[in-house]
Protein backbone atom coordinates (compact mmCIF):
# COMPACT_ATOMS: atom_id res chain seq x y z
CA UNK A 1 75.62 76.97 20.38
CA UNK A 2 72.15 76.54 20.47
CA UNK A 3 69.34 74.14 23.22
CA UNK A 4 65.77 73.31 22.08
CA UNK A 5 64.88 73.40 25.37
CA UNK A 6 65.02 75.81 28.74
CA UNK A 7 63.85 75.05 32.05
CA UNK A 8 61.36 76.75 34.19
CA UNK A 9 61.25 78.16 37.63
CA UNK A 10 58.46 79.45 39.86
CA UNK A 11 58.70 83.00 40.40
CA UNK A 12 58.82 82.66 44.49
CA UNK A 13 62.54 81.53 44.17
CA UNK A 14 63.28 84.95 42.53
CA UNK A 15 61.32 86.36 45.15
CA UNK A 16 63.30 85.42 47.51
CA UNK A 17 66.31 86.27 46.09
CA UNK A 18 65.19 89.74 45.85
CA UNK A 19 63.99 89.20 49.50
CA UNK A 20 67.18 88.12 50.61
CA UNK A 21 68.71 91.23 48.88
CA UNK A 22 66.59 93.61 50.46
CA UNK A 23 66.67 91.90 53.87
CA UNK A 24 71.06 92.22 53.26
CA UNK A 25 70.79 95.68 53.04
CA UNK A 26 68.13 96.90 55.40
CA UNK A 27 70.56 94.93 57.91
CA UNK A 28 73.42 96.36 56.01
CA UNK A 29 72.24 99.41 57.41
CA UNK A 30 71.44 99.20 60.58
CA UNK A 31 74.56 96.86 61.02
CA UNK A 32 76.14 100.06 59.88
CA UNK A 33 74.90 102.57 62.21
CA UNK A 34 75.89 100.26 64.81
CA UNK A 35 79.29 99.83 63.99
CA UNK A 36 79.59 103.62 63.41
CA UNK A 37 78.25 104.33 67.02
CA UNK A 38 80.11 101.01 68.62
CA UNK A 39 83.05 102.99 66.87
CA UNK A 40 82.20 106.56 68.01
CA UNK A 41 81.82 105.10 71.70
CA UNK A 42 85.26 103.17 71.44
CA UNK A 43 86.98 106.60 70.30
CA UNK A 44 85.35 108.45 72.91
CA UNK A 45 86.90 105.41 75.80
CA UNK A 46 90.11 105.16 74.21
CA UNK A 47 89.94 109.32 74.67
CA UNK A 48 89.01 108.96 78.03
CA UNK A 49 91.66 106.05 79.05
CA UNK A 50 94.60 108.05 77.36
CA UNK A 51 93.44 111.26 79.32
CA UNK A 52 93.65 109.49 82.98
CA UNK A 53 96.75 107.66 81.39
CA UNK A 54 98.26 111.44 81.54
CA UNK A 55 96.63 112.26 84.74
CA UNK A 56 97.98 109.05 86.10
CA UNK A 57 101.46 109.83 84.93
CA UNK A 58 101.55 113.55 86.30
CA UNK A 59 100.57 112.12 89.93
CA UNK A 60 103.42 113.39 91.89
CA UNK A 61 105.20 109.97 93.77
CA UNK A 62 107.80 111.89 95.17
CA UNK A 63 108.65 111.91 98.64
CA UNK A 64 107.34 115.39 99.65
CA UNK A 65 109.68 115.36 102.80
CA UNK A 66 112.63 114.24 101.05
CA UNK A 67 115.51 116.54 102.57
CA UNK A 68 113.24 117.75 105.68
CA UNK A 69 115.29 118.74 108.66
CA UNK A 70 114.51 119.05 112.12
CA UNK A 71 113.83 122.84 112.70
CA UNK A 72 114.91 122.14 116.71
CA UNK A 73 117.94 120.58 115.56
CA UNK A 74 120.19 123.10 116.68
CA UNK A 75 118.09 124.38 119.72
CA UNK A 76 120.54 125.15 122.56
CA UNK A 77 119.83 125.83 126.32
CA UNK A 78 119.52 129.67 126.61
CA UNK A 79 120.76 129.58 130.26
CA UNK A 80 123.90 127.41 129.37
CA UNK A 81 126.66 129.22 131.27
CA UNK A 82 124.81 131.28 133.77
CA UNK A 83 126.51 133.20 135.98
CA UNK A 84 126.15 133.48 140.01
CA UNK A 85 125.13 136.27 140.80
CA UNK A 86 126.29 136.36 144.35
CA UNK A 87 129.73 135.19 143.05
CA UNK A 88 130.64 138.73 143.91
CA UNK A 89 129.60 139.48 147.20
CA UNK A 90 132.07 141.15 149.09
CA UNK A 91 132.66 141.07 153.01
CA UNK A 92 130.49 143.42 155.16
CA UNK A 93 132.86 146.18 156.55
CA UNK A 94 129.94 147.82 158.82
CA UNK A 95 131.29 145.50 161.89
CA UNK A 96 134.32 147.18 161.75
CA UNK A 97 133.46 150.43 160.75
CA UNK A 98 130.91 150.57 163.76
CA UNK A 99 133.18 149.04 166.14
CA UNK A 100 136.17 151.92 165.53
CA UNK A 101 133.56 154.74 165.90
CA UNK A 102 132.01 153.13 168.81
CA UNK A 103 135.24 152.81 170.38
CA UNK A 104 136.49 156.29 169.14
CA UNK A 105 133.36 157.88 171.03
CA UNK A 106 133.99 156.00 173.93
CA UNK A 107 137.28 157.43 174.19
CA UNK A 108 136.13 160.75 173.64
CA UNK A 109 133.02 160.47 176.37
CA UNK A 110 135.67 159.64 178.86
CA UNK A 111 138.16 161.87 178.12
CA UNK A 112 135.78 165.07 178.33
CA UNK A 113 134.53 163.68 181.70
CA UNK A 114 137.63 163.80 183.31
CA UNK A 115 139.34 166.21 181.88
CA UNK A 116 140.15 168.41 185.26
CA UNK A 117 141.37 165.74 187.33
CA UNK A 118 143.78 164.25 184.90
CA UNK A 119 146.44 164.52 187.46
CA UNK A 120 145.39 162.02 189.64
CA UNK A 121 146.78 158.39 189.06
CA UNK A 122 144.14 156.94 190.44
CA UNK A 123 141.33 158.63 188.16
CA UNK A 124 143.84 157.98 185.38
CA UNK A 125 143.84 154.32 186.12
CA UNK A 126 139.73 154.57 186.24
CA UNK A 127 139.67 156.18 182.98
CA UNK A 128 141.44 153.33 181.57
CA UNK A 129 139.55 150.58 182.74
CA UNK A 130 136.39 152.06 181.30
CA UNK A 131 138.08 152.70 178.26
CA UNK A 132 138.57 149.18 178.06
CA UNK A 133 135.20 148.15 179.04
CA UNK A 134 133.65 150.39 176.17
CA UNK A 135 136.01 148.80 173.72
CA UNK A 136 134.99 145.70 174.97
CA UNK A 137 131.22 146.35 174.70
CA UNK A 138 131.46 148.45 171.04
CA UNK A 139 133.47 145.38 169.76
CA UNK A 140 130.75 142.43 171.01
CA UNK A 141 127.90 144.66 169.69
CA UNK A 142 129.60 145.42 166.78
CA UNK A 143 130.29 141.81 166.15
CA UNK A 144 126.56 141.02 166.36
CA UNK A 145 125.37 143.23 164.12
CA UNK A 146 127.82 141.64 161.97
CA UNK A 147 127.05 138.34 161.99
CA UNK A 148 123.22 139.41 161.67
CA UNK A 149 124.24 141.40 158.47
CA UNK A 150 126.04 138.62 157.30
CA UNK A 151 123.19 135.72 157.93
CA UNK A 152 120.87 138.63 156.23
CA UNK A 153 123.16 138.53 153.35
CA UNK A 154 124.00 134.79 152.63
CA UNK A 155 119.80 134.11 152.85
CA UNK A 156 119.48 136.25 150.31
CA UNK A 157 122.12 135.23 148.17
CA UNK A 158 120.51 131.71 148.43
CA UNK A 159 117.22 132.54 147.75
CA UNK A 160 118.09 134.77 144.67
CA UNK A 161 120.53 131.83 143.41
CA UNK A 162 117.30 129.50 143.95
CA UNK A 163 114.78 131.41 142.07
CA UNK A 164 117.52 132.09 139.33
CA UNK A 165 117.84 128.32 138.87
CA UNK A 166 114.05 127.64 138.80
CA UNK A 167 112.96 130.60 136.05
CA UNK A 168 116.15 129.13 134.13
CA UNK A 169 114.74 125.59 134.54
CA UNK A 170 111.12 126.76 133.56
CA UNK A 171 112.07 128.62 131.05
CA UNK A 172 113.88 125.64 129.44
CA UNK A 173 111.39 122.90 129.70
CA UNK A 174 108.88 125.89 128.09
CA UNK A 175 111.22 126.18 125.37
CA UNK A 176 111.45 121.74 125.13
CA UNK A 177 107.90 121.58 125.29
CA UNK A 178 107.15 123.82 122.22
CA UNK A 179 110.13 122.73 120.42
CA UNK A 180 108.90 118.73 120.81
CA UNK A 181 105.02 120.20 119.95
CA UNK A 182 106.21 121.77 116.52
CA UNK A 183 108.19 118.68 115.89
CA UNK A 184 104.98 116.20 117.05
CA UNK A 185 103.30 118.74 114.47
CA UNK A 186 105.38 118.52 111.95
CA UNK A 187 105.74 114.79 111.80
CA UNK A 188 101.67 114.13 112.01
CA UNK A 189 101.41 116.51 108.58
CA UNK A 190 104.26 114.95 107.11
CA UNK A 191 102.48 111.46 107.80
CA UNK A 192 99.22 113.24 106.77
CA UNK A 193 100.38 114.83 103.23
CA UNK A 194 102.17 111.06 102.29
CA UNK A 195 99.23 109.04 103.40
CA UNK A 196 96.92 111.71 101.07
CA UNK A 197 99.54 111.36 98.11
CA UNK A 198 99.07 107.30 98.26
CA UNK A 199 95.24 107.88 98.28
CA UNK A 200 95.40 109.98 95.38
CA UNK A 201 97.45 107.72 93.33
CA UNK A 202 95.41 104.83 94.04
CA UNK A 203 92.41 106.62 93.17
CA UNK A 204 93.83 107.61 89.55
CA UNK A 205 95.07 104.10 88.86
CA UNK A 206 91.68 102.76 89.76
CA UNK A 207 90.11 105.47 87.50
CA UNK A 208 92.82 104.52 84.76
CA UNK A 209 91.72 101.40 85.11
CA UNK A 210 88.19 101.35 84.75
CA UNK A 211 88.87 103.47 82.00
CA UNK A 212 91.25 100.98 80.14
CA UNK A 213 88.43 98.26 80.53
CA UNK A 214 85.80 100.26 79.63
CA UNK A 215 87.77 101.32 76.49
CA UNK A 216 88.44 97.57 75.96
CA UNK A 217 84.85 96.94 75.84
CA UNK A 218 84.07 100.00 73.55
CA UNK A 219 86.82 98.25 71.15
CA UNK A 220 85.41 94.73 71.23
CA UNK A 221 81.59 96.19 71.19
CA UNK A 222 82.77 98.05 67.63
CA UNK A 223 84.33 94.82 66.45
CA UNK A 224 81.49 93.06 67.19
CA UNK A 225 79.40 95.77 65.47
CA UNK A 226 81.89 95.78 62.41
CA UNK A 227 81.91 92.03 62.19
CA UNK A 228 77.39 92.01 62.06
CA UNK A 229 77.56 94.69 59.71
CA UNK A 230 79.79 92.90 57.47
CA UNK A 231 77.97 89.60 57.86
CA UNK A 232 74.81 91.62 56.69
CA UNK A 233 76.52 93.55 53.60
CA UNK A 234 77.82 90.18 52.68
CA UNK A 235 74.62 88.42 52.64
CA UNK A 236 73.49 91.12 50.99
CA UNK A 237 76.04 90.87 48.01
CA UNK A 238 75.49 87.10 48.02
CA UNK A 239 71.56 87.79 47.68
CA UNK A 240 72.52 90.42 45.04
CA UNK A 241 74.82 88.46 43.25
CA UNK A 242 72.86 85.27 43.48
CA UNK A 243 69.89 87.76 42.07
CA UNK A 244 71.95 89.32 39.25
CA UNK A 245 73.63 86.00 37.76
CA UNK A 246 70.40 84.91 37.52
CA UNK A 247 69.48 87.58 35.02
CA UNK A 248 71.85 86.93 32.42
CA UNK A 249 70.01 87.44 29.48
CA UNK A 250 71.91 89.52 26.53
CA UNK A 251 68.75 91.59 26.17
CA UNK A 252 70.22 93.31 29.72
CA UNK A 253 73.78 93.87 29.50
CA UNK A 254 76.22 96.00 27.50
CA UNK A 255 79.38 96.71 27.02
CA UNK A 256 80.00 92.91 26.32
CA UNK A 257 83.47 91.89 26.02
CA UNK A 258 84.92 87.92 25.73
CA UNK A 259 87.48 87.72 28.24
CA UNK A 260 88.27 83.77 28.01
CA UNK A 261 86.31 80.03 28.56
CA UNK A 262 85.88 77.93 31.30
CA UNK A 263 87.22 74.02 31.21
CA UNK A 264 83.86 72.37 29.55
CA UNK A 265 84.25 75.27 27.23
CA UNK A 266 81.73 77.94 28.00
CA UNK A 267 82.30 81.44 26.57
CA UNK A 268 83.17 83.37 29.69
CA UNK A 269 82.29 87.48 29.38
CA UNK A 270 83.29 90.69 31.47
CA UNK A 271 79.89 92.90 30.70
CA UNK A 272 77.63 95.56 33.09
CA UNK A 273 73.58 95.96 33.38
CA UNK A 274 72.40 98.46 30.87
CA UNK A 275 70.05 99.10 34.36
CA UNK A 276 71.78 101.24 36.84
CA UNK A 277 68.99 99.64 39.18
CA UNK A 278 71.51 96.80 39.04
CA UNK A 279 74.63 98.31 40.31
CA UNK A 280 77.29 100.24 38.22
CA UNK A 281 79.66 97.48 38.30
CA UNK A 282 81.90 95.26 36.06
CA UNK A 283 80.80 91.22 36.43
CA UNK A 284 82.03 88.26 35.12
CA UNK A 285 79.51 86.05 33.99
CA UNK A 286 77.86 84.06 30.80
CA UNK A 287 74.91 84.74 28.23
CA UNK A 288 72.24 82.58 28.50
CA UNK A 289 71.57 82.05 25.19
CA UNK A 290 75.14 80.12 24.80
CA UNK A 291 75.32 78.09 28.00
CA UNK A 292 73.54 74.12 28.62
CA UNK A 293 69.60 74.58 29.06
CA UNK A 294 69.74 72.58 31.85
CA UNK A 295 71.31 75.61 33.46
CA UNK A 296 69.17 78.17 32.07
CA UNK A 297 65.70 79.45 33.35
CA UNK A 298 62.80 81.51 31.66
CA UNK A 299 60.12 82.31 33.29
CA UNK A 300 58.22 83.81 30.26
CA UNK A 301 60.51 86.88 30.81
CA UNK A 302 64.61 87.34 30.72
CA UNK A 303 66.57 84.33 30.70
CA UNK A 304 68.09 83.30 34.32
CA UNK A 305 71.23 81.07 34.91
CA UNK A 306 71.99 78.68 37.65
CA UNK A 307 75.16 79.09 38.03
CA UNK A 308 75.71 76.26 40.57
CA UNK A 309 75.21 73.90 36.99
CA UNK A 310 78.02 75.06 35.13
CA UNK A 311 82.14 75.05 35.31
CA UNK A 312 81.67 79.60 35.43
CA UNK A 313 82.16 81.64 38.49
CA UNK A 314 79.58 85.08 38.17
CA UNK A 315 81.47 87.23 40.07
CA UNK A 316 82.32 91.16 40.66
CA UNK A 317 85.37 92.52 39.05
């Protein structure tokens, strides 16, 4: 197939193809190093929220006093079953003791005095009646001191009973006393140790959850940074493409090969740029010397196609 005539373009539009190209992959680029460090950050976060994920999950919720038993429990009264000590006491055998000898010596006295007239009835009669009245006496004094030994004995008795009974009772309210401070004690650390264990676990689910939204954000900042450096490569390839379909003059390509033809009949071709400069790919695309001259362009160079003219698709394969 052969045209007479080919169309002309001013230069700027491939200029700005070329533009557009560079442009693409200058943001390509930086695009790129954003997404890599949006990445790098994201990995880091997502690091960091499954570490206090772990921490979170080790926090010991247990009830530390689970099981805890009263150490006083079993505390008894240590003067349960006292004895009395005066229980015992037996009864004071100095009153009659005394009052025997007293009247034994009495006896005796008066015997020795009248000794040489024990004949006489009337001296025996005398002797007698004192005997009597020294009986008498020994007995009443005897008596007294009795009584006095006995009062002596039953104060005492009382008094020892009473301060028994109070060192017992101090003794016991000590023992209450330290026994209801150790449990006081133990019940303000217990309180303590659970209120510190809440704290604690509150604190790591905060932390776990800053960390879970800050790796969130990491994510979505690298999928934004992904989705820019995407948009750039692809305006790049556009640019590039839009650039190389342009040049399809024979002159540049090898490797030619027919592959089919489109509906209005053009010859379609898989072929690559004898140019590395233009990529080291396989396109699809036409030869300018075989397509409409409405669609082709020559600038006093290579030919150029617009592809947007004809019923072909220039494309990567």
């Amino acid at each position: 197939m052969s045209y007479i005539k080919k169309n002309t373009e001013s230069p700027l539009k491939i200029f700005g193809a070329i533009g557009g190209l560079v442009g693409g992959i200058y943001g390509g680029i930086q695009a790129g190093k954003a997404a890599k460090k949006a990445d790098k950050a994201a990995k880091k976060a997502a690091q960091e929220k499954d570490r206090m994920k772990d921490v979170l999950s080790n926090v010991d919720t247990s009830n530390p006093f689970e099981g805890m038993k009263n150490q006083f429990s079993g505390l008894q009264n240590p003067y349960s079953g006292l004895e009395n000590t005066m229980e015992d006491l037996t009864v004071n055998q100095q009153e009659a003791d005394f009052q025997a000898q007293q009247f034994a010596q009495s006896q005796a006295n008066i015997m020795e005095g009248l000794r040489g007239s024990a004949g006489s009835s009337g001296i025996a009669a005398l002797a007698q009646s004192l005997a009597k009245q020294g009986a008498l006496s020994a007995q009443k004094s005897s008596a007294s001191i009795g009584q006095q030994e006995a009062a002596n004995q039953a104060k005492a008795a009382a008094e020892a009973g009473r301060l028994q009974s109070q060192e017992a009772k101090g003794d016991f309210d000590v023992a209450q006393q330290i026994a209801q401070g150790a449990a006081d004690v133990d019940t303000k650390v217990a309180q303590g140790a659970a209120a510190a264990q809440q704290r604690e676990l509150n604190k790591q689910t905060t932390l776990f959850q800053d960390a879970s939204q800050t790796a969130q954000n990491a994510q979505q900042a690298a999928a934004d940074a992904q989705a820019q450096k995407d948009q750039a490569w692809s305006g790049a390839i556009s640019s590039g493409i839009s650039l190389l379909g342009g040049l399809s003059d024979r002159r540049l390509k090898k490797n030619i090969k027919l592959i089919g033809k489109s509906s209005s009949g053009i010859n379609i071709y898989m072929f690559e740029y004898i140019d590395k400069f233009f990529g080291e790919h396989i396109y699809q695309g036409v030869m300018s010397d075989e397509i409409p001259s409405s669609a082709v362009i020559n600038n006093g160079g290579y030919d150029r196609v617009d592809y947007s003219k004809i019923d072909v698709e220039f494309k990567i394969l």
